[in-house]
Protein backbone atom coordinates (compact mmCIF):
# COMPACT_ATOMS: atom_id res chain seq x y z
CA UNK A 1 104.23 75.85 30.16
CA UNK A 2 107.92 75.01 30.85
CA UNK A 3 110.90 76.23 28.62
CA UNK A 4 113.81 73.35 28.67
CA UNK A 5 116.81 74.43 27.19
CA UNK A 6 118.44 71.35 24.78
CA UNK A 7 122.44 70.16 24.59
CA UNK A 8 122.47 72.84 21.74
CA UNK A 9 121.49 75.57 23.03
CA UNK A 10 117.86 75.43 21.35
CA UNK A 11 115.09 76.35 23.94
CA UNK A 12 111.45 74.19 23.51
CA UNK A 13 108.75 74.59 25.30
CA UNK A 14 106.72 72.22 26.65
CA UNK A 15 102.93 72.40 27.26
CA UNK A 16 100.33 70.33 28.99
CA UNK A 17 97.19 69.55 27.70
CA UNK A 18 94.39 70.53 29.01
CA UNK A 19 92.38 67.81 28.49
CA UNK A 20 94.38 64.24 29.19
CA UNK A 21 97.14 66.51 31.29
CA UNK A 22 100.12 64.40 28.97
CA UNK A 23 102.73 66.89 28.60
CA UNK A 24 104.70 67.52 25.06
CA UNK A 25 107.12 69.59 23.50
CA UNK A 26 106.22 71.91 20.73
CA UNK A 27 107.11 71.07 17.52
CA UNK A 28 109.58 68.66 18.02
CA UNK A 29 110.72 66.46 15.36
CA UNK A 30 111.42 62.70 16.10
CA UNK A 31 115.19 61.70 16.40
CA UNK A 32 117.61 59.25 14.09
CA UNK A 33 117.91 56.13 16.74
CA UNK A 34 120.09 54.96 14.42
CA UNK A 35 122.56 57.81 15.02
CA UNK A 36 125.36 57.02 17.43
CA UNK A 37 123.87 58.54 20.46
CA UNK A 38 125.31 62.02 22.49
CA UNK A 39 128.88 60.38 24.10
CA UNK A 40 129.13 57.84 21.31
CA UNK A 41 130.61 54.68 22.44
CA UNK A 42 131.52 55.73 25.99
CA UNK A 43 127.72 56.16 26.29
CA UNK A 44 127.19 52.84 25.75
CA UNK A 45 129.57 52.59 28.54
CA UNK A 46 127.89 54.25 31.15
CA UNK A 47 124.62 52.10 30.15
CA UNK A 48 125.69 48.64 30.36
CA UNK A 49 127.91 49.43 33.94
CA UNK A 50 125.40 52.14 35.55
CA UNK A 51 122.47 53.55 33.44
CA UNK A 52 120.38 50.96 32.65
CA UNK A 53 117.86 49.73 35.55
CA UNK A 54 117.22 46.21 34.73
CA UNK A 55 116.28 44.86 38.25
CA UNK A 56 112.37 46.42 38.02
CA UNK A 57 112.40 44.74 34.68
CA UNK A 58 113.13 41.65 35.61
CA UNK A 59 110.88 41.63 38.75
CA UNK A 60 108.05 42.75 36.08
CA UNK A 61 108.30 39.95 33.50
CA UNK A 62 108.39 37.51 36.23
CA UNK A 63 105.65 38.52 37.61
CA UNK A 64 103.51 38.00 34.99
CA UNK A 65 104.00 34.13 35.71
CA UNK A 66 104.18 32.72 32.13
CA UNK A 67 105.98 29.26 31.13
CA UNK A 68 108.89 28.61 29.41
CA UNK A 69 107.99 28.64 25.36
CA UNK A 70 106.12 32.21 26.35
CA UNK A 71 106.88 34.07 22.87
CA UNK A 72 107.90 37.60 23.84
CA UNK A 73 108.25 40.71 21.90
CA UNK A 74 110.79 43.79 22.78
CA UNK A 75 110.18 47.04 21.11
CA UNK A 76 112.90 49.44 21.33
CA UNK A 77 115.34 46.92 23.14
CA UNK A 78 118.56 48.87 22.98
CA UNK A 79 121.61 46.59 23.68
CA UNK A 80 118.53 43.91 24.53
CA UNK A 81 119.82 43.09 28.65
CA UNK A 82 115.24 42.62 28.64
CA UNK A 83 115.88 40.36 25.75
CA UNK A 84 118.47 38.07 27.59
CA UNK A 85 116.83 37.90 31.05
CA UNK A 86 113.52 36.62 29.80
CA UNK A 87 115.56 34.04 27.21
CA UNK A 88 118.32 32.79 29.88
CA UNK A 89 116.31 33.13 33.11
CA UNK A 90 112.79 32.67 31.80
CA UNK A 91 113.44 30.54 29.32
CA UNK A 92 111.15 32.75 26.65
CA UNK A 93 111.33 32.63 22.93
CA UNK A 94 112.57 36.28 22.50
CA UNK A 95 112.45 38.97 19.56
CA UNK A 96 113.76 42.64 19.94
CA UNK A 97 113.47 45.61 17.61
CA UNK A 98 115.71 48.69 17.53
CA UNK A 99 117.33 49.98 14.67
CA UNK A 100 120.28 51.68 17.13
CA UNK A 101 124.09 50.91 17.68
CA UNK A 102 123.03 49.74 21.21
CA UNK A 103 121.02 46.90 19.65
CA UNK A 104 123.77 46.00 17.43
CA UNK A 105 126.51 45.75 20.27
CA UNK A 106 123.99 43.56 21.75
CA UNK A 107 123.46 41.54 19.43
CA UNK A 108 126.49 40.91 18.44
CA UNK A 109 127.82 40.20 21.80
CA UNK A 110 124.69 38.36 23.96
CA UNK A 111 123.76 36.41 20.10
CA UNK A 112 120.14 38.17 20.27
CA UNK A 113 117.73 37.99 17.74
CA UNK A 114 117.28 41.88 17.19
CA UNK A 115 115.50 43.58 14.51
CA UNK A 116 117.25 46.22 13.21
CA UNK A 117 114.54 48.66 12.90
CA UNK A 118 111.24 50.95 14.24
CA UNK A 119 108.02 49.17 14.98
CA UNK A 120 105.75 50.59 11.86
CA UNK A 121 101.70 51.26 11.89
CA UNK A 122 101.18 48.43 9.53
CA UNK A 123 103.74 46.12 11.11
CA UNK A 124 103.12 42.63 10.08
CA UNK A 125 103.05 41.26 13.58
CA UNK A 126 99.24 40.30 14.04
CA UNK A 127 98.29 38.12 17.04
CA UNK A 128 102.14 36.59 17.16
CA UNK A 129 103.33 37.26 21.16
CA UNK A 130 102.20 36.36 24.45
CA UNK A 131 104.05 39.52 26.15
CA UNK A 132 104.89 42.53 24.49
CA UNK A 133 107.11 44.98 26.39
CA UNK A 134 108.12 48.65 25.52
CA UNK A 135 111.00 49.76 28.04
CA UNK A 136 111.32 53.70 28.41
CA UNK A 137 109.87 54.36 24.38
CA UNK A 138 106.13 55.77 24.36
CA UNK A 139 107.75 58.94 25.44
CA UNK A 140 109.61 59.22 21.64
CA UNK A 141 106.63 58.59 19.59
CA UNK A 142 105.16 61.38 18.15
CA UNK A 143 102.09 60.06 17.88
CA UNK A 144 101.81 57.36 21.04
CA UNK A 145 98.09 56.17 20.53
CA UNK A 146 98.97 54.80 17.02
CA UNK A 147 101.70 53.05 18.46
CA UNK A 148 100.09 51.30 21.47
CA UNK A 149 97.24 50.27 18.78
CA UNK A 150 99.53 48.92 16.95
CA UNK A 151 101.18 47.35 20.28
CA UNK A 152 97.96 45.46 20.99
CA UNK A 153 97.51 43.88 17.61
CA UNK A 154 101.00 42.10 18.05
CA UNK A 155 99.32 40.49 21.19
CA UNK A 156 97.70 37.19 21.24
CA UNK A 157 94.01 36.91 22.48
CA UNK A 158 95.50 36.39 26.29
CA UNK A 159 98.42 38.25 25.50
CA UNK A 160 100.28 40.87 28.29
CA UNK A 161 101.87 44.39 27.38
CA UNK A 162 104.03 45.68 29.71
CA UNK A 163 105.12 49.02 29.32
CA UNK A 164 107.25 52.01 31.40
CA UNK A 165 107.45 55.72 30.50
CA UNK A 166 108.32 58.79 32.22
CA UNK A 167 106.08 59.95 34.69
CA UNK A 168 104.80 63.72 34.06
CA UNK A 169 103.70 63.80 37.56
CA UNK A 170 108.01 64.54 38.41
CA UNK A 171 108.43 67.76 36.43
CA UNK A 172 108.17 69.68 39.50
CA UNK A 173 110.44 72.43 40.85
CA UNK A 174 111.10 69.49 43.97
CA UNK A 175 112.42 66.86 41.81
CA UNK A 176 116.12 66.94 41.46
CA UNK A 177 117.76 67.52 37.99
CA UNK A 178 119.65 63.93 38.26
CA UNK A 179 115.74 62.48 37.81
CA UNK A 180 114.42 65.61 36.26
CA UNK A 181 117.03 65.91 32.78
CA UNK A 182 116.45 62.37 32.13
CA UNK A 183 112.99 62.39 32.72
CA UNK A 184 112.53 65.39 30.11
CA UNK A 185 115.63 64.39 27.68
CA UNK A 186 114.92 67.57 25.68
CA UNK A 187 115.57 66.96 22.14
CA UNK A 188 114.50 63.38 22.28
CA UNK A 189 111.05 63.00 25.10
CA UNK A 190 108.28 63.94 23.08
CA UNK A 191 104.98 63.40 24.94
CA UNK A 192 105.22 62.45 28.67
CA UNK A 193 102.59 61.07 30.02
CA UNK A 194 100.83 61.34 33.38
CA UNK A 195 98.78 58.20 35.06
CA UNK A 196 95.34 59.07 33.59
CA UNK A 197 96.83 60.32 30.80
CA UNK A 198 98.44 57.10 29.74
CA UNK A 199 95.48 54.63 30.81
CA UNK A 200 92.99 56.33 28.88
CA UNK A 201 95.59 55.71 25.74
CA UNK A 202 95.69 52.45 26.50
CA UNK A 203 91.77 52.13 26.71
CA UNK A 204 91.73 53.97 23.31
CA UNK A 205 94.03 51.43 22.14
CA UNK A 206 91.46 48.66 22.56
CA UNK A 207 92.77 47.27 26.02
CA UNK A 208 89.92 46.86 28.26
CA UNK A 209 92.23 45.49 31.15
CA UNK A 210 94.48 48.30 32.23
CA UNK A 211 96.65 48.53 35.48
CA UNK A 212 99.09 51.99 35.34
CA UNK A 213 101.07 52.85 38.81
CA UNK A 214 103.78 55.16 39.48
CA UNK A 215 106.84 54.15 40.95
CA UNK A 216 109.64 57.10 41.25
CA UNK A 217 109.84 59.16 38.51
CA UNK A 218 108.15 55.82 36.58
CA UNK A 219 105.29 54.99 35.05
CA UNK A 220 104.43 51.10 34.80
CA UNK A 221 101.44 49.78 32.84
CA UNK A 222 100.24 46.62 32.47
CA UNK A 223 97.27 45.66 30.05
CA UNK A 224 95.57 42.55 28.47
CA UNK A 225 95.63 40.07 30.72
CA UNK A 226 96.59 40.85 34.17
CA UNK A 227 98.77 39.40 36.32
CA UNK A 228 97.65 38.32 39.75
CA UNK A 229 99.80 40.97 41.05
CA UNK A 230 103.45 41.40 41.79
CA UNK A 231 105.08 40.34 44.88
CA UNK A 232 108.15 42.29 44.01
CA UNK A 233 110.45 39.40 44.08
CA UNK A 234 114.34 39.89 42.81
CA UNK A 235 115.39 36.24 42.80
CA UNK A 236 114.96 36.24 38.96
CA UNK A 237 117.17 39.60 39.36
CA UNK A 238 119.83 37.67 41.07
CA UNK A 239 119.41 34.84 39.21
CA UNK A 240 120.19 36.57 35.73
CA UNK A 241 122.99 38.82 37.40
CA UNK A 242 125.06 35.25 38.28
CA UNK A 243 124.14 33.97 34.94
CA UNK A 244 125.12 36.56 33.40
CA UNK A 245 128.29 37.88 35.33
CA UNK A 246 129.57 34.79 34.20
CA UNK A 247 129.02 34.41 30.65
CA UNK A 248 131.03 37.81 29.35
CA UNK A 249 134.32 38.84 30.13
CA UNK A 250 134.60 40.09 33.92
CA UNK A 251 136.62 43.22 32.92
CA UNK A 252 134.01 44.49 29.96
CA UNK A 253 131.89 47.00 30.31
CA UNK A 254 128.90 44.66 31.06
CA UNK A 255 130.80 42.31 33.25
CA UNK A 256 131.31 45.32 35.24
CA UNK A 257 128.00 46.19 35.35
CA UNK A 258 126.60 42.98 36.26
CA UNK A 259 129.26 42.59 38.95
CA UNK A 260 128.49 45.88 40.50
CA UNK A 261 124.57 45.27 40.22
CA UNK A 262 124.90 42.24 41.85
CA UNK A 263 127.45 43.48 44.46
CA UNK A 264 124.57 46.02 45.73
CA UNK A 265 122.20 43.72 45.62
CA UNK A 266 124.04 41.67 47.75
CA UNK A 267 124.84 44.42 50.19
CA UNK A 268 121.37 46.10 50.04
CA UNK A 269 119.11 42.58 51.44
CA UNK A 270 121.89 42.48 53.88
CA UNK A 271 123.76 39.07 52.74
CA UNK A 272 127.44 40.28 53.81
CA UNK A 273 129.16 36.86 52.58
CA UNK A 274 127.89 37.37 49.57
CA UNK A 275 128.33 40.16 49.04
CA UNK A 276 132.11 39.81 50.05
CA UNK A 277 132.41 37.82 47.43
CA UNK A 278 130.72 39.55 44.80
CA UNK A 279 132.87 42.79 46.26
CA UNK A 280 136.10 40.50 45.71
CA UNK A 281 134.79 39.25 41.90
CA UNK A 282 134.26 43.28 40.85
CA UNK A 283 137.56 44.46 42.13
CA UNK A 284 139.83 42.14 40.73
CA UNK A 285 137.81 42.88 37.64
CA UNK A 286 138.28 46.48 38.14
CA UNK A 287 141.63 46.28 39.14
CA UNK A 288 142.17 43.62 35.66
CA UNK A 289 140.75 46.86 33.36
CA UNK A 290 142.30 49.70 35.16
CA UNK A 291 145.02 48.60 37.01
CA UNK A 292 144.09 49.68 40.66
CA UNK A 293 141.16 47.98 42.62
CA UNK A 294 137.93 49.36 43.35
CA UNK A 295 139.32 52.27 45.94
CA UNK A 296 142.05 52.91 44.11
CA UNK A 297 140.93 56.07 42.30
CA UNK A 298 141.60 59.69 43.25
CA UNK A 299 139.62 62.75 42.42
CA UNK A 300 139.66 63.83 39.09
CA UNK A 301 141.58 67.29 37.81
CA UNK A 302 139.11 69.23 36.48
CA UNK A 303 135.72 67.98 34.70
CA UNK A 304 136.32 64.74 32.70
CA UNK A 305 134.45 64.53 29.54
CA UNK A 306 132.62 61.15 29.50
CA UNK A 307 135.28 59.24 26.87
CA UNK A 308 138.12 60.53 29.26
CA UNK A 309 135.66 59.28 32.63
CA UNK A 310 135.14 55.70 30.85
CA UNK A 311 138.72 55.39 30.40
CA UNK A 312 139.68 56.44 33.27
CA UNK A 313 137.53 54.69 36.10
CA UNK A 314 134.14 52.37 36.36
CA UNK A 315 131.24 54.44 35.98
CA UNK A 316 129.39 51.96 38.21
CA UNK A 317 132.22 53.40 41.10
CA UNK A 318 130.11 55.53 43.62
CA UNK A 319 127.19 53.49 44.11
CA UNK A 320 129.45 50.18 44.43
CA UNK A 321 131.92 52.94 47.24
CA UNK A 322 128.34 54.11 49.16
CA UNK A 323 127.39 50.25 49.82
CA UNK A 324 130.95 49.64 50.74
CA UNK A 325 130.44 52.66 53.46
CA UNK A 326 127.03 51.82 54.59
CA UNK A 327 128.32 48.36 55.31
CA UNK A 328 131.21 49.77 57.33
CA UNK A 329 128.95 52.01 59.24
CA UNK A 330 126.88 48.97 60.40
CA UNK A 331 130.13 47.25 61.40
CA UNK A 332 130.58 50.44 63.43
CA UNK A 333 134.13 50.44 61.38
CA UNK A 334 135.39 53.95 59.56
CA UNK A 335 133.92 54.94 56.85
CA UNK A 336 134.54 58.29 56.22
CA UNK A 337 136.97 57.61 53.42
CA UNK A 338 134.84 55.74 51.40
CA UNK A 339 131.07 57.89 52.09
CA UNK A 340 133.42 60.94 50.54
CA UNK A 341 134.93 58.90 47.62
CA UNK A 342 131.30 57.78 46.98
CA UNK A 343 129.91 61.38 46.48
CA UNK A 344 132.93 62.83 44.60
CA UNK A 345 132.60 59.75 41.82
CA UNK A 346 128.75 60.09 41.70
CA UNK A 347 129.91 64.36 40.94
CA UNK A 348 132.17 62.72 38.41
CA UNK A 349 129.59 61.20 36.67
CA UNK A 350 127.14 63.64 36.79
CA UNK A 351 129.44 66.12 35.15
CA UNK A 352 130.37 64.49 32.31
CA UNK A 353 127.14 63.11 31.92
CA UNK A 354 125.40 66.82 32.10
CA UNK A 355 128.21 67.81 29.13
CA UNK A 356 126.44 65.89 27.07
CA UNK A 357 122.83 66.69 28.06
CA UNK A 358 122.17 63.68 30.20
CA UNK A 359 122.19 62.89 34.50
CA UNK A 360 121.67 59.79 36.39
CA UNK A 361 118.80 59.80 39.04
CA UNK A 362 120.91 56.98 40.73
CA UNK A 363 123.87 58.77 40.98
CA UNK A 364 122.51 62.10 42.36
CA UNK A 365 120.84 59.82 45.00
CA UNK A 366 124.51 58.18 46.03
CA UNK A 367 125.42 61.70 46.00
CA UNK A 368 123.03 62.35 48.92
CA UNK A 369 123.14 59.10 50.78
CA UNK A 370 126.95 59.61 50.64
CA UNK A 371 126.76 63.47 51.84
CA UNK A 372 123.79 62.78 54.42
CA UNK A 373 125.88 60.14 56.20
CA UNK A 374 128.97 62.05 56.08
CA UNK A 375 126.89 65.38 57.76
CA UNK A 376 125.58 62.87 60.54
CA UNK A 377 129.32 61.49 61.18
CA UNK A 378 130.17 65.57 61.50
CA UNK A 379 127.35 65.88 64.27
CA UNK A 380 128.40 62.53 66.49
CA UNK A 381 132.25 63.72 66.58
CA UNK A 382 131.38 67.40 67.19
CA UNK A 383 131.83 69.28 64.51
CA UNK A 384 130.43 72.81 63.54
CA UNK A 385 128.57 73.78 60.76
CA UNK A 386 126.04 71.19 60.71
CA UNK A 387 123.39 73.31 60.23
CA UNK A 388 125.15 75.03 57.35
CA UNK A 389 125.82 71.63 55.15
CA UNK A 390 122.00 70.48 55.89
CA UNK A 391 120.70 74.02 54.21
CA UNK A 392 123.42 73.65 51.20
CA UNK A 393 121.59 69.82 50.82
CA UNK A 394 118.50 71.01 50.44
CA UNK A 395 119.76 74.45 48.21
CA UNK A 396 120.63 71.03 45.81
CA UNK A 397 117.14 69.55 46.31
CA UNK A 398 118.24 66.84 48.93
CA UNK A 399 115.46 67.68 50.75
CA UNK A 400 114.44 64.16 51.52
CA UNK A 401 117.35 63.48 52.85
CA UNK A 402 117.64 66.68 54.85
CA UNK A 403 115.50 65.46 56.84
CA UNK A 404 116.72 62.25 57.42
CA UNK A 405 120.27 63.93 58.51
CA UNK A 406 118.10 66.67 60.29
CA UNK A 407 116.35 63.67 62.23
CA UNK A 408 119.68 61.92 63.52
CA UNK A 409 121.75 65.71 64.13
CA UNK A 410 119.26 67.19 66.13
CA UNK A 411 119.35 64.14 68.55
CA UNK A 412 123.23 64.54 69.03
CA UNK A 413 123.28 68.05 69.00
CA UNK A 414 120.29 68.43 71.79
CA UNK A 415 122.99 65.13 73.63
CA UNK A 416 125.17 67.53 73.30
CA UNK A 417 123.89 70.89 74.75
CA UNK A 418 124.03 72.65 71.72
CA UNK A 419 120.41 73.56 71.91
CA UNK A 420 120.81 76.76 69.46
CA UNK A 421 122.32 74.61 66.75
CA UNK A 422 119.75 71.88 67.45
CA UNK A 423 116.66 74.66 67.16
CA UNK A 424 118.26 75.79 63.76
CA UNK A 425 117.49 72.13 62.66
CA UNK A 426 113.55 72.25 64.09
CA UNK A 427 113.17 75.32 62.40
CA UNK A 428 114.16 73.73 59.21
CA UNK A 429 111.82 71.07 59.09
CA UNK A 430 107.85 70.64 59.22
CA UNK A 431 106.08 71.80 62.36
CA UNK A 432 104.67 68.82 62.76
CA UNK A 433 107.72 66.72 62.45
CA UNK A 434 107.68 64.87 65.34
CA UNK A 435 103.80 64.44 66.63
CA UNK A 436 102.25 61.62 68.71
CA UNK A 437 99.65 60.17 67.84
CA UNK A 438 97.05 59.56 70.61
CA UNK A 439 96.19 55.83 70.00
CA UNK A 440 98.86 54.38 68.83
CA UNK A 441 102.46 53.23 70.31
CA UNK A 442 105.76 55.02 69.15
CA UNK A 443 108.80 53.82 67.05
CA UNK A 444 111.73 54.26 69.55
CA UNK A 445 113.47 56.94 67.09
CA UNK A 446 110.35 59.11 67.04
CA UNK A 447 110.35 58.47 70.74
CA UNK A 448 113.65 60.08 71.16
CA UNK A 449 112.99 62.96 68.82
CA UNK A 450 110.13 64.13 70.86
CA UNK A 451 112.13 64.01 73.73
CA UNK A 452 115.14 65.73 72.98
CA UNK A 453 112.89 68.49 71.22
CA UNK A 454 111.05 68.72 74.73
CA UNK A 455 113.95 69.16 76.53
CA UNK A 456 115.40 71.33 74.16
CA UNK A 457 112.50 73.75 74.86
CA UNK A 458 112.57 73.48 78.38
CA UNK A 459 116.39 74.77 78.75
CA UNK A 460 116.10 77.13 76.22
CA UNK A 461 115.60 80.33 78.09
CA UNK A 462 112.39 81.39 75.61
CA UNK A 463 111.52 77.61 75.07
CA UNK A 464 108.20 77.03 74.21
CA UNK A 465 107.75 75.24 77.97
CA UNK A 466 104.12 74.34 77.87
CA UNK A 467 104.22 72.66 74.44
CA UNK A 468 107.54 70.57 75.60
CA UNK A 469 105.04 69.30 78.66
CA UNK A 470 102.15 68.57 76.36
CA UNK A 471 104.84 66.94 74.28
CA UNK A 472 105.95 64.96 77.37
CA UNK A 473 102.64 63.90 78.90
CA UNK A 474 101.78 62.57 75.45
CA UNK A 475 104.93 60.37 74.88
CA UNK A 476 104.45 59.01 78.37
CA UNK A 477 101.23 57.69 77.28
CA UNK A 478 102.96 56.22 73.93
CA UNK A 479 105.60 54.52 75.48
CA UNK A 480 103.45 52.86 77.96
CA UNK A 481 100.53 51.77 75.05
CA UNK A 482 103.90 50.58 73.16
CA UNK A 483 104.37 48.56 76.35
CA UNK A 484 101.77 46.76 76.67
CA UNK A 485 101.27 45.97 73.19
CA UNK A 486 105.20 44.30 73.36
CA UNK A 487 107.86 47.11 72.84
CA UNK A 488 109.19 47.31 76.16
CA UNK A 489 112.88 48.64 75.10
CA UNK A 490 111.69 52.49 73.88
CA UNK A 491 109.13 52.63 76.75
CA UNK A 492 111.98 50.95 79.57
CA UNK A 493 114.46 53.60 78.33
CA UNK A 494 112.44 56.66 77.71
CA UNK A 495 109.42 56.76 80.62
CA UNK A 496 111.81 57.66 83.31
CA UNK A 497 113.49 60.72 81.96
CA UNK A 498 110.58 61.60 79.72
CA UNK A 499 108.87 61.81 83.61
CA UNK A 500 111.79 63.73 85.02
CA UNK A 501 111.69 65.93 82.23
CA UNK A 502 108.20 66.99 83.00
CA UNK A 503 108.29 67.18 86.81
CA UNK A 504 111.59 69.48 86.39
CA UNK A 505 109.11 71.73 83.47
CA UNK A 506 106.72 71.84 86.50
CA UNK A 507 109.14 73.01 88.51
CA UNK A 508 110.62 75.39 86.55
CA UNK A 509 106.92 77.12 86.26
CA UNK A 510 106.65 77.42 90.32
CA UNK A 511 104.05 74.31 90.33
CA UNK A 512 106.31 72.11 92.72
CA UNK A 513 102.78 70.17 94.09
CA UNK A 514 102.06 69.58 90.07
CA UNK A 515 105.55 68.12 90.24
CA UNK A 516 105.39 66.09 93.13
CA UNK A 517 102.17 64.72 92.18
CA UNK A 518 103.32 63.39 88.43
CA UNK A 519 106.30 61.47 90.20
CA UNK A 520 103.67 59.97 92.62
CA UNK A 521 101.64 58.98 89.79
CA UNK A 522 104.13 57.35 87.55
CA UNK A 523 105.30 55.52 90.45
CA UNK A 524 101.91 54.41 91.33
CA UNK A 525 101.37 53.54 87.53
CA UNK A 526 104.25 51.53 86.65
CA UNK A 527 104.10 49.64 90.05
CA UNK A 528 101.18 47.69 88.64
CA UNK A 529 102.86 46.79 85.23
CA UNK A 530 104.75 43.46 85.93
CA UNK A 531 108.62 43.54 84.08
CA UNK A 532 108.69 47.72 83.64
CA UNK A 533 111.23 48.55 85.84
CA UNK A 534 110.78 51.18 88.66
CA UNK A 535 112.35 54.58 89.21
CA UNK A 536 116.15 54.83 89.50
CA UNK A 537 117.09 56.71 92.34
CA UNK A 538 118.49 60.24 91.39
């Protein structure tokens, strides 16, 4: 049992059961969609230029591989962005149903033919779809096996339904609020399902055919007939973001959205012209609406209320700033300014957005990029403290990302003599962070973690010396298995000191012979390996 706290004040609890392990809130009643929703029209806002995640949709309907004609049903559409990638990239003959204002801003602006209102138990739709698709609305049913049944008597014989829900799995202390309030929407979520949970509703619904996996803080089902499988292909993605971008007004909320989508897209698969130009399409956009380009905008006074954030700024800004960064920290240009402007618009966001009961998952994970690459810049120019801003990530539920910054800081600290700051880090992370494994090669960055944590251990003056030489003699043997299977640059770099590092351990524990010895038998070894070059002279 969990007690969530709504946007009211109310406090619900919510329960698992015991036997399907779906969780639910306890007498919850089911909302008005048709109400204007918590931030009104600036809500709408935030989903057509950040909220709503329209790239796994698109890869999903794809996927399924069906022709042009395919007659496809949307249930719960909102402003219907589903709706218009499977009519304009597809080419599918498209019906949505939603009784909200979302729908009707959609349909008004994309022309969609949108329903306005609920599915119903007795909905005349027999046998009349090929795919059915229910984005993100099994989790407001009250009753969610009535709905899927009805679901799967609006499919044709061969027909597909494609569905996404919350994933009950996430409501766990780990997962971070930006995932975990959205996940549980108190006031509005009323069952959340788990994996199991959801496939055996779906087999009670009378699908026979079920596939349910989780991605994220996801669940995605498809049942009927099966796909072959996905290959996880975004070129339908793309393809509708270009479309799109250039069928609404640039400087609207959904031109900016589009823009910005396809901006990271473009700087996420690594395509730097294009993504130049879709930077250079989104700023003049931005600066069209706002009057100031895309790093134009200051930090905020105070908290912004999610009307005065719209107005103000794009909500799309910190992801669009953290791709912007990454890129110049590949180009080994500064970045600094741009990592920091990243983080304080995804805090922003998440402020106004938590106001009105809401979060974004995707901002809280800019947020964390942003700060992780930021804490890493702090290590490689020397800064203190780095131990102290890795602990406050993780105090915020970074942890993932922790380690990342944990994995690249101890590297430069232990480069940098600062051994007691670089223990700090090992003691923060898993003691079996940075093993070997006795068959296999070794990934050059794992290679140098072991390493530096070896050596580390060795200066330390109650370093744990014998592990750091078990640590050695077993990256010796990586590197040269990594070697002669083809990765000659970690091995080539690494064998040397890794061997120095050892015989100087040996050394250090009176057994000068031992020491002698394990120079004489590198030598020996790496004489007979043809390219690996010999010992520098020291």
């Amino acid at each position: 049992m969990l007690e969530v706290a709504t946007p009211d004040g109310q406090s619900l609890r919510l329960l698992a059961c015991d036997a399907c392990c779906a969780h639910f809130f306890e007498n919850l009643a089911v909302g008005n969609y048709a109400d204007n929703p918590p931030g009104g029209g600036a809500a709408l806002a935030f989903y057509l230029q950040q909220g709503a995640n329209m790239g796994g949709m698109a890869v999903r309907l794809a996927a399924l591989g069906r022709p042009a004609g395919t007659r496809y049903l949307e249930i719960g559409c909102g402003f219907g962005l589903g709706l218009d990638i499977a009519r304009r990239t597809l080419g599918w003959e498209v019906t949505g149903l939603d009784p909200s204002p979302f729908a009707a801003a959609g349909r008004d602006l994309l022309a969609l033919p949108i329903a306005p209102r609920y599915l119903l138990p007795d909905d005349p739709l027999t046998e009349s779809f090929d795919v059915v698709h229910a984005s993100e609305v099994l989790e407001h049913v009250a009753d969610p096996l009535a709905m899927l049944k009805t679901l799967h008597r609006a499919l044709r014989a061969d027909g597909t339904l494609v569905l996404t829900t919350p994933a009950a799995e996430l409501i766990t202390p780990e997962t971070g609020e930006g995932l975990l309030i959205p996940l549980l929407s108190p006031g509005w979520h009323m069952v959340i399902q788990t994996a199991a949970s959801l496939e055996m509703l779906l087999r009670r619904a009378g699908f026979t055919k079920v596939r349910v996996a989780r991605e994220g803080a996801q669940l995605i089902a498809v049942a009927g007939t099966l796909p072959p499988g996905s290959d996880g292909d975004r070129a339908p993605y793309l393809a509708w973001l270009e479309a799109a971008s250039v069928a609404v007004p640039p400087s609207s909320d959904l031109g900016l959205g589009l823009r910005a989508r396809l901006y990271r897209e473009r700087s996420a698969a690594g395509d730097m012209a294009a993504a130049a130009a879709a930077w250079d399409e989104l700023d003049a956009a931005v600066a069209a609406r706002f009057g100031r380009g895309i790093e134009g905008f200051e930090a905020a006074p105070g908290t912004l209320t999610l009307e005065a954030l719209v107005a103000r700024e794009p909500v799309c800004l910190a992801g669009v700033l953290l791709h912007r960064g990454l890129e110049a920290l590949q180009r080994a240009e500064p970045a600094e300014h741009l990592l920091a402007a990243a983080a304080a618009a995804a805090g922003r966001l998440r402020a106004a957005l938590r106001a009105v009961g809401s979060d974004d998952g995707d901002a809280e994970e800019v947020a964390f990029v942003a700060t992780r690459e930021l804490i890493v810049l702090a290590a490689s120019r020397g800064e203190d403290g780095i131990v102290g801003r890795i602990e406050a990530m993780i105090a915020t539920g970074g942890l993932r990302h922790a380690e990342v910054a944990c994995r690249a800081c101890f590297v430069t600290l232990v480069n940098r003599g600062a051994l007691d700051e670089a223990r700090r880090i090992d003691a923060l992370m898993p003691p079996d962070w940075c093993t070997i494994s006795d068959t296999g090669p070794i990934q050059h960055a794992d290679a140098s973690l072991v390493y530096c944590r070896a050596v580390m251990e060795l200066q330390l003056a109650d370093g744990r010396r014998r592990d750091a030489l078990e640590w050695l003699r077993a990256l010796r043997a990586a590197l040269l298995r990594g070697f002669a299977a083809g990765d000659t640059a970690a091995a080539t770099i690494l064998y040397w000191p890794a061997t120095e590092a050892a015989a100087l351990g040996l050394r250090m524990a009176g057994e000068k012979g031992a020491a002698a010895a394990l120079i004489r038998e590198a030598e020996l070894r790496i004489a007979q390996l043809p390219g690996f070059p010999s010992r520098p002279m020291t």
